[in-house]
N, C-alpha and C. Protein backbone atom coordinates (compact mmCIF):
# COMPACT_ATOMS: atom_id res chain seq x y z
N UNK A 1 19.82 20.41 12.83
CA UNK A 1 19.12 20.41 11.57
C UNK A 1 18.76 18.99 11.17
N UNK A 2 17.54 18.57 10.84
CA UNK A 2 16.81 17.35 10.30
C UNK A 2 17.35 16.93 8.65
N UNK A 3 17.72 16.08 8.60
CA UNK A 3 17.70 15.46 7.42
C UNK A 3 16.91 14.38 7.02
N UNK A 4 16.38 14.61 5.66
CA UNK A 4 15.64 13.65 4.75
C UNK A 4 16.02 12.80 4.27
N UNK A 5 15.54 11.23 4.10
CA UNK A 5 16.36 10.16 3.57
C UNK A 5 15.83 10.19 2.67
N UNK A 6 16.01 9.44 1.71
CA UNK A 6 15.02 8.81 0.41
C UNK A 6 14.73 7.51 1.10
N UNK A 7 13.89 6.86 1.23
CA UNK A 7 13.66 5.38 1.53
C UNK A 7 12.66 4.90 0.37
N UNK A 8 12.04 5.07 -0.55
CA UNK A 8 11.21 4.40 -1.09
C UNK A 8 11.62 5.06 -1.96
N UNK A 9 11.39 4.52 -3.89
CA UNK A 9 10.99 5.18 -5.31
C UNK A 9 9.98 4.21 -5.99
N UNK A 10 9.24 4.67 -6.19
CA UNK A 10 8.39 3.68 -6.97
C UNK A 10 7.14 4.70 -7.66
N UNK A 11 5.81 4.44 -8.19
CA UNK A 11 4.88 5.14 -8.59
C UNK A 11 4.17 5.79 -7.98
N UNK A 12 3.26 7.16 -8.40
CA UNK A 12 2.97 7.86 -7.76
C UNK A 12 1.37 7.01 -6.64
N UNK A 13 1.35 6.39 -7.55
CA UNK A 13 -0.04 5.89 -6.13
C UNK A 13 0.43 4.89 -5.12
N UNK A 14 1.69 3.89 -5.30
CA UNK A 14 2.38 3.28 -4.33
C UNK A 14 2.83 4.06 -3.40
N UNK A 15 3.75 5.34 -3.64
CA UNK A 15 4.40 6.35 -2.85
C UNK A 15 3.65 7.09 -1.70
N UNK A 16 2.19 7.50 -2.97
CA UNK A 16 1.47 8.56 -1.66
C UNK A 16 0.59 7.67 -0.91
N UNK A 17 -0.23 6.28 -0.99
CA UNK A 17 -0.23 5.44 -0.34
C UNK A 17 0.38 5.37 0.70
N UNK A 18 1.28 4.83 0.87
CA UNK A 18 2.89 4.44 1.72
C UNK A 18 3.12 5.69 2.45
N UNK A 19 3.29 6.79 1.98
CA UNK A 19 3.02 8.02 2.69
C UNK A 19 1.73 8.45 3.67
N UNK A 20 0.97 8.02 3.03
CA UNK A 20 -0.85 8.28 4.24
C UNK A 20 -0.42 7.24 5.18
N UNK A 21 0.04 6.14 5.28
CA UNK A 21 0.34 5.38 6.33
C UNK A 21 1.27 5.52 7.17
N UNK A 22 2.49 6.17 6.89
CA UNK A 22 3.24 6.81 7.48
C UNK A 22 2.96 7.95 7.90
N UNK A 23 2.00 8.75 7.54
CA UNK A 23 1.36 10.00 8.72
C UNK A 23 0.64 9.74 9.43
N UNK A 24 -0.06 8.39 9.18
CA UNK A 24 -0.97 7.64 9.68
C UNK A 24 -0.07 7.55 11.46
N UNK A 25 0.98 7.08 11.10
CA UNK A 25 1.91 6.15 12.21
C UNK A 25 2.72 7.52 13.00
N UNK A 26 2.35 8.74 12.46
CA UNK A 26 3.04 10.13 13.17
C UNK A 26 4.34 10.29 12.69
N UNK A 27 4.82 9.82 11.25
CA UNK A 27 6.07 10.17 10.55
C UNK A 27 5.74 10.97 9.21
N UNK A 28 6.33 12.07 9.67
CA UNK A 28 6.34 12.86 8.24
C UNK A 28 6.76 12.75 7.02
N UNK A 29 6.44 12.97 6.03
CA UNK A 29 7.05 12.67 4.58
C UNK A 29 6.73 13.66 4.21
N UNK A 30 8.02 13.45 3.09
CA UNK A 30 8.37 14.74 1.81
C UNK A 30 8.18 13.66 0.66
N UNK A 31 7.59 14.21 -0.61
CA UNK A 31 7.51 13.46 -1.95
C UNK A 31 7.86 14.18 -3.10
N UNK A 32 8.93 13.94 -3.42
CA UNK A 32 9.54 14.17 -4.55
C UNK A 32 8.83 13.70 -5.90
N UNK A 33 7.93 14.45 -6.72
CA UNK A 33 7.55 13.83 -7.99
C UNK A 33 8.30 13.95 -9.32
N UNK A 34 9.22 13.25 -9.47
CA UNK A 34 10.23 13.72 -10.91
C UNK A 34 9.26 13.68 -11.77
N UNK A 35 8.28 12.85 -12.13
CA UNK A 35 6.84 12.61 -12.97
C UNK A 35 6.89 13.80 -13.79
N UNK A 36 6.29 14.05 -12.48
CA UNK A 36 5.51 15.89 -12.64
C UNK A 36 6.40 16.85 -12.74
N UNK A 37 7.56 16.61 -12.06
CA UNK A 37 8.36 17.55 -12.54
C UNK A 37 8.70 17.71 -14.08
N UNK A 38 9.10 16.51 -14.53
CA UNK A 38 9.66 16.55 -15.69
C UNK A 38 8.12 16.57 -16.84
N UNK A 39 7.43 16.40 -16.66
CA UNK A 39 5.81 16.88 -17.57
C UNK A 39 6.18 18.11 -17.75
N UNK A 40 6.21 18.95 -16.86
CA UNK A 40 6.02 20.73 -16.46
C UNK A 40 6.90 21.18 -16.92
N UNK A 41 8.39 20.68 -17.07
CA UNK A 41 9.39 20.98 -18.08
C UNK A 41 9.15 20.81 -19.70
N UNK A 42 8.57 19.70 -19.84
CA UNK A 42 8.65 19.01 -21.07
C UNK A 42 9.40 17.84 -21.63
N UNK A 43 9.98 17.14 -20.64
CA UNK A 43 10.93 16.26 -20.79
C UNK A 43 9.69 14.84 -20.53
N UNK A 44 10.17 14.02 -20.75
CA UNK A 44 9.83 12.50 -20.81
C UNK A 44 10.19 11.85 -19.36
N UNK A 45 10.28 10.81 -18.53
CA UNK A 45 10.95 10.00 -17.34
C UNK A 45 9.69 9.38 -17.05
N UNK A 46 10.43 8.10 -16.65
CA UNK A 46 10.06 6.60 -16.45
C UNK A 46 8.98 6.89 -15.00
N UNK A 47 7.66 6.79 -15.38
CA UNK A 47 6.43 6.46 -14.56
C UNK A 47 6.82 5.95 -12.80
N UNK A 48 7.39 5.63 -12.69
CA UNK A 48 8.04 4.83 -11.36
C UNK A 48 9.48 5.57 -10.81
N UNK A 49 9.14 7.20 -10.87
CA UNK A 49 9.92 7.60 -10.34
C UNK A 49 9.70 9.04 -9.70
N UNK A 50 8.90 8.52 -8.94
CA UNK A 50 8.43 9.06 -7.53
C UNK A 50 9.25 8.73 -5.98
N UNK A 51 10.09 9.89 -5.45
CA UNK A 51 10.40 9.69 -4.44
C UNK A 51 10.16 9.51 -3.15
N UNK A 52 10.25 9.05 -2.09
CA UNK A 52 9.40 9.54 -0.65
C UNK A 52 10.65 9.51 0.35
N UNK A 53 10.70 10.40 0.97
CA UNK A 53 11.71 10.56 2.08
C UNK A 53 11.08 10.71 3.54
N UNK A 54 11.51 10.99 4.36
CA UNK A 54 11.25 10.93 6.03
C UNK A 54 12.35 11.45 6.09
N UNK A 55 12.13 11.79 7.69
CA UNK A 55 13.15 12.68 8.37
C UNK A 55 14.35 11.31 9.05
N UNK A 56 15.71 11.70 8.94
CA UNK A 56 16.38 10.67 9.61
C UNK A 56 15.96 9.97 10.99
N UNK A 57 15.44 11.05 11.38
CA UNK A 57 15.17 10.10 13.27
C UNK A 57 14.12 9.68 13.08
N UNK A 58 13.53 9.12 11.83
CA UNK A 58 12.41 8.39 12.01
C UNK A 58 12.34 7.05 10.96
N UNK A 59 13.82 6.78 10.13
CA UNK A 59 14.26 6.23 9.05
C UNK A 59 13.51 4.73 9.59
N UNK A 60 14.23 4.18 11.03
CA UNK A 60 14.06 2.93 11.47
C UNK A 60 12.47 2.32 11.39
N UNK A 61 11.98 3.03 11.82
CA UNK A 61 10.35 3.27 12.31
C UNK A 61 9.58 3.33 11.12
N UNK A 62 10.26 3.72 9.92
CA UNK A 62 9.54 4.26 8.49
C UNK A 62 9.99 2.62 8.01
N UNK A 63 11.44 2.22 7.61
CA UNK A 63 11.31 1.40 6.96
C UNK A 63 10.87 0.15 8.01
N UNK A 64 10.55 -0.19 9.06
CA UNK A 64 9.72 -1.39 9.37
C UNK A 64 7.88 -0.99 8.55
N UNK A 65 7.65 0.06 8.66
CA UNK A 65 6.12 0.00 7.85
C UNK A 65 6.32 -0.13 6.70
N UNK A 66 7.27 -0.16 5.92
CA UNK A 66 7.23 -0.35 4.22
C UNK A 66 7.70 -1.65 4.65
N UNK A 67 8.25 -2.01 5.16
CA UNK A 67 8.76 -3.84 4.97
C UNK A 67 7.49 -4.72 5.41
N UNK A 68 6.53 -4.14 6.05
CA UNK A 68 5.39 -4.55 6.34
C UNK A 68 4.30 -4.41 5.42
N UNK A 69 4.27 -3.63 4.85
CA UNK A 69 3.57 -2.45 3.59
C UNK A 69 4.07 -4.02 2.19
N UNK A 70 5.52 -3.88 1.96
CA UNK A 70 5.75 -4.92 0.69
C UNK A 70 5.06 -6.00 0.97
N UNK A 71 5.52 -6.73 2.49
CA UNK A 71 4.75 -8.01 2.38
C UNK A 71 3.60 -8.81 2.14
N UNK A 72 2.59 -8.02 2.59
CA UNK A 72 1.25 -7.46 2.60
C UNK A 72 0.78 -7.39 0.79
N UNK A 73 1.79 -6.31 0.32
CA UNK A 73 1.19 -6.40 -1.02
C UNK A 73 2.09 -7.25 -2.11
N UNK A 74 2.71 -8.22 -1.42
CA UNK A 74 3.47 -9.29 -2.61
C UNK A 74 4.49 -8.19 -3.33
N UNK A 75 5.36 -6.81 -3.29
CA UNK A 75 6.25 -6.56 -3.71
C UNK A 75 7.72 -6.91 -3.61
């Protein structure tokens, strides 16, 4: 059985960004939107809390493109 990491939280256009590049590179992602979740409830939460996960056997491979991904954009 595959497990999901969290490797990234940040906003929803940084996340799904960061995500198209990572399908880009043949790694899958899951995106967790608390955003939207919590809108659809009715509750309030902080803009910058959007999740993105990958599958574990691809954790290594995912976070060299976001460490490449920050540098690139001065984060």
């Amino acid at each position: 059985m595959n497990k999901h990491i969290k490797i990234f939280t940040s906003s929803s256009i940084i996340v799904n960004r960061i995500a198209s590049i990572l399908n880009q590179n043949n790694i899958q992602t899951l995106i967790k939107d608390n955003v939207e979740s919590a809108r659809l409830a009715g509750f309030g939460i902080s803009s910058n809390d959007v999740e993105l996960y990958v599958d574990n056997s691809d954790l290594e491979s995912a976070q060299k493109i976001i460490n490449e991904f920050k540098k690139e954009n001065s984060m």
